[in-house]
C-alpha atoms as a PDB file:
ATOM      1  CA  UNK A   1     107.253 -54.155 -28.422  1.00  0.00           C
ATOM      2  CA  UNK A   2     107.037 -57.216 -30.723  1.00  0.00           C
ATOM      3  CA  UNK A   3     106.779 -56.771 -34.577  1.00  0.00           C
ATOM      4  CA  UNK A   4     104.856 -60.381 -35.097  1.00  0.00           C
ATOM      5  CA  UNK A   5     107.960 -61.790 -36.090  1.00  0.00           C
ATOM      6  CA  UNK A   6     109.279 -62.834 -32.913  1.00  0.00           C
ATOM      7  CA  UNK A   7     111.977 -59.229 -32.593  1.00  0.00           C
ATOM      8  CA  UNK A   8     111.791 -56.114 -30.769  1.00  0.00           C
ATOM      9  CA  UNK A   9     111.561 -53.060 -32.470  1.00  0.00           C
ATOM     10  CA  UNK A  10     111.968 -49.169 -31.323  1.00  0.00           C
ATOM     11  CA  UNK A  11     109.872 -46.345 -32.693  1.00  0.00           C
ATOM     12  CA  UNK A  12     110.624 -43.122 -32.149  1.00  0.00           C
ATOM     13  CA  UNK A  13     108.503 -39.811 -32.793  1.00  0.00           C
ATOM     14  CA  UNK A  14     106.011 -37.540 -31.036  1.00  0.00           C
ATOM     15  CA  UNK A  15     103.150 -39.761 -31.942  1.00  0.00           C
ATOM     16  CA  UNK A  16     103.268 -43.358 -30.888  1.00  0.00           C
ATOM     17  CA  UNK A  17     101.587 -46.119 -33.311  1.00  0.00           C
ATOM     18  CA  UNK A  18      98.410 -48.034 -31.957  1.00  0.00           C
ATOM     19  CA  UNK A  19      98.994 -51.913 -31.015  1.00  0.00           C
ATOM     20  CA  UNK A  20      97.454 -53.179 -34.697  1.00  0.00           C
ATOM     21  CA  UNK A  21     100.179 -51.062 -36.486  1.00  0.00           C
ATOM     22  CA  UNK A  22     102.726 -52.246 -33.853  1.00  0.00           C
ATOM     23  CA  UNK A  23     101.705 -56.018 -34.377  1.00  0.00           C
ATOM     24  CA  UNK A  24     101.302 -55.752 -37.923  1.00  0.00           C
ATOM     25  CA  UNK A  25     104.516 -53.573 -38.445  1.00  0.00           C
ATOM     26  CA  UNK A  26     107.326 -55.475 -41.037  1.00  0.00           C
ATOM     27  CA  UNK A  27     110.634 -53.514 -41.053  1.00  0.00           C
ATOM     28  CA  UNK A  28     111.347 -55.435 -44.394  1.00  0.00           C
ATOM     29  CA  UNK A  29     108.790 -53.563 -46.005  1.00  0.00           C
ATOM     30  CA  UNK A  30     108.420 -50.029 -46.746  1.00  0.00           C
ATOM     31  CA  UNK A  31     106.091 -48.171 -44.308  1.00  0.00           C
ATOM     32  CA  UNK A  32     104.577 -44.802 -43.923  1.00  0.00           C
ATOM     33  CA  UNK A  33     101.697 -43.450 -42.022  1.00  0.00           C
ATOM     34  CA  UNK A  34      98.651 -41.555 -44.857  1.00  0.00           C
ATOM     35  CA  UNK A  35      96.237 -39.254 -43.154  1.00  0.00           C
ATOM     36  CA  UNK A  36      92.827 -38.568 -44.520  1.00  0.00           C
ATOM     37  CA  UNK A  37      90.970 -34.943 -44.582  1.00  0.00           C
ATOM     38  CA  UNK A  38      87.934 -36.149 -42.914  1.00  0.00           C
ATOM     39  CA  UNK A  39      84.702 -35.389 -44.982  1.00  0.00           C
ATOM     40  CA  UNK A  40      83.642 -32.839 -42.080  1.00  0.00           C
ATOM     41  CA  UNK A  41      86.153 -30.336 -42.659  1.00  0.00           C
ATOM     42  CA  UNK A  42      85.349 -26.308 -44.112  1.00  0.00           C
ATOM     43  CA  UNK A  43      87.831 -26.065 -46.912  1.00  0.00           C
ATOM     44  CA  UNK A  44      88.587 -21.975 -48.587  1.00  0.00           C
ATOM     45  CA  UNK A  45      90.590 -21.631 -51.632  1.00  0.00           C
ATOM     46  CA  UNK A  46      92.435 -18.642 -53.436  1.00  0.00           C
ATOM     47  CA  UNK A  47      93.240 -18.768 -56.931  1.00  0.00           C
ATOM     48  CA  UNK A  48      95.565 -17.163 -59.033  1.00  0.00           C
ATOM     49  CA  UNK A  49      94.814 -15.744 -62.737  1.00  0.00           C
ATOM     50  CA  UNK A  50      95.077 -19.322 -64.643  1.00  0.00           C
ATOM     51  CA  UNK A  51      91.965 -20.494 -62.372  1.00  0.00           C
ATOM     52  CA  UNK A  52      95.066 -22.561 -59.866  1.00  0.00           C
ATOM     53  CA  UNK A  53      94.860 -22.725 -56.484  1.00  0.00           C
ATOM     54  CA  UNK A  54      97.819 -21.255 -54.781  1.00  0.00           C
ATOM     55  CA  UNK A  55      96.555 -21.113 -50.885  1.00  0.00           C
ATOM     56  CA  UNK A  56      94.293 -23.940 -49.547  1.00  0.00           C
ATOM     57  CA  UNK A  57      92.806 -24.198 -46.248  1.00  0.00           C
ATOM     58  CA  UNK A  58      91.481 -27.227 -44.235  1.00  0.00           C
ATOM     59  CA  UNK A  59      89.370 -26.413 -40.723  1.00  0.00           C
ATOM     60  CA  UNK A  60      87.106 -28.844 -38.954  1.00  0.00           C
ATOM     61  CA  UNK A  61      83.426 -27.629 -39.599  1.00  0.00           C
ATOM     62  CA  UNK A  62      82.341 -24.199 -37.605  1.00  0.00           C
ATOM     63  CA  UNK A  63      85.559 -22.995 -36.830  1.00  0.00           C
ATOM     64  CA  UNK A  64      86.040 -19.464 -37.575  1.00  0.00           C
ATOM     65  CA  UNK A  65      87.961 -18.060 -39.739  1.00  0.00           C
ATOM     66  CA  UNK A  66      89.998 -16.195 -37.468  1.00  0.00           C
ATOM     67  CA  UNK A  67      90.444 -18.684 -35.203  1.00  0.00           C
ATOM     68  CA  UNK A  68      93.748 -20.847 -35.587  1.00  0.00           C
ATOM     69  CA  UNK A  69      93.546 -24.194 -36.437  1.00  0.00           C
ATOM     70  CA  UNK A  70      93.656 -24.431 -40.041  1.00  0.00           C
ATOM     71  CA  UNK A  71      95.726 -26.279 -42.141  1.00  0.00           C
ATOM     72  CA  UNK A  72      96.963 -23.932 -44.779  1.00  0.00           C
ATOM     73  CA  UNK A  73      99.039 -25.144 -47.917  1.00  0.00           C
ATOM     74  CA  UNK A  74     100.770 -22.695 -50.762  1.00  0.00           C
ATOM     75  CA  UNK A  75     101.101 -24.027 -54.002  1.00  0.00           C
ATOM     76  CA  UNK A  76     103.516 -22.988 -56.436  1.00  0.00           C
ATOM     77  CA  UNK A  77     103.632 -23.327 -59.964  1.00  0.00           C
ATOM     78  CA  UNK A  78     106.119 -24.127 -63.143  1.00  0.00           C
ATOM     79  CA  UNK A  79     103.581 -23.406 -66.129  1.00  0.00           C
ATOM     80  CA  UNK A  80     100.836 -25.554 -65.507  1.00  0.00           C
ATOM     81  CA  UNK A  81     102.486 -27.950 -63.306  1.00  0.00           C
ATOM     82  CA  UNK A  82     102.047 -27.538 -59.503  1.00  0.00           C
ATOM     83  CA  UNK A  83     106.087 -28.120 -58.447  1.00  0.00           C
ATOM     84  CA  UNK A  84     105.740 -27.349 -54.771  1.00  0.00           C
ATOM     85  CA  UNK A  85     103.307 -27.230 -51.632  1.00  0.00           C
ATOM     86  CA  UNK A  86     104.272 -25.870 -48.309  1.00  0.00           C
ATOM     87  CA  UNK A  87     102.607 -26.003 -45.276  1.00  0.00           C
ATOM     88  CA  UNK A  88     101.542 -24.219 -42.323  1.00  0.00           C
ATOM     89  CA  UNK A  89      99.101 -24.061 -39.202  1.00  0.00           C
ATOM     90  CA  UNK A  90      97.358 -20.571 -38.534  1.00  0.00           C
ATOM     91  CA  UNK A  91      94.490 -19.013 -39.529  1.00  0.00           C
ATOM     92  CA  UNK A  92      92.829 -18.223 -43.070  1.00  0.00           C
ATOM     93  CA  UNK A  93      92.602 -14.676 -42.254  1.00  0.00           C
ATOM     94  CA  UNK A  94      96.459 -15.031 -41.704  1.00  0.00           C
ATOM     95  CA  UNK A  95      97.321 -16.995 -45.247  1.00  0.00           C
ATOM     96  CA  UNK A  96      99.396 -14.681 -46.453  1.00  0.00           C
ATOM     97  CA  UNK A  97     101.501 -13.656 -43.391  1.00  0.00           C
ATOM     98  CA  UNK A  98     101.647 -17.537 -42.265  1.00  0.00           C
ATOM     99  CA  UNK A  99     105.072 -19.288 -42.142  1.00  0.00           C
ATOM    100  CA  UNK A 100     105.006 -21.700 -44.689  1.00  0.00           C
ATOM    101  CA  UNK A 101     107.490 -24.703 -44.656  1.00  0.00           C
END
């Protein structure tokens, strides 16, 4: 693969870039890849006693709660500062038995 400036260049990972990134790719620079939540996603929230999220789902539109397939994050909390999010992939019936990481 070229990188536009006349060099090859390896990438690695489960998930190969598309030929714009590839062409447009600059190793000089600093590069990550940002994912949107598309506007079509269900999104269920549980809050704790200061009004703060602390479990957040994402699910494309329709899909059940029970089904897997969400995208679950736990927040955690110093005061009024969120300090951590975890992740996980299950359902929002299972929220608080998923495996966060």
């Amino acid at each position: 693969m070229g990188n536009g400036i006349g060099g090859a260049t390896r990438f690695e990972g489960a998930i190969k870039p598309d030929a714009i990134s590839v062409d447009s790719y600059e190793p000089e620079l600093y590069a990550k890849r940002v994912t949107d939540v598309p506007t079509n996603m269900q999104m269920r929230a549980v809050y704790d006693s200061s009004n703060n999220p602390i479990y957040v789902g994402f699910a494309p539109s329709g899909l059940s709660e029970s089904t897997d397939g969400w995208l679950l994050h736990k927040l955690e909390y110093t005061g009024i500062n969120c300090t951590k999010r975890t992740i996980s992939y299950d359902s929002w019936d299972n929220y608080l038995t998923a495996t966060y990481s």
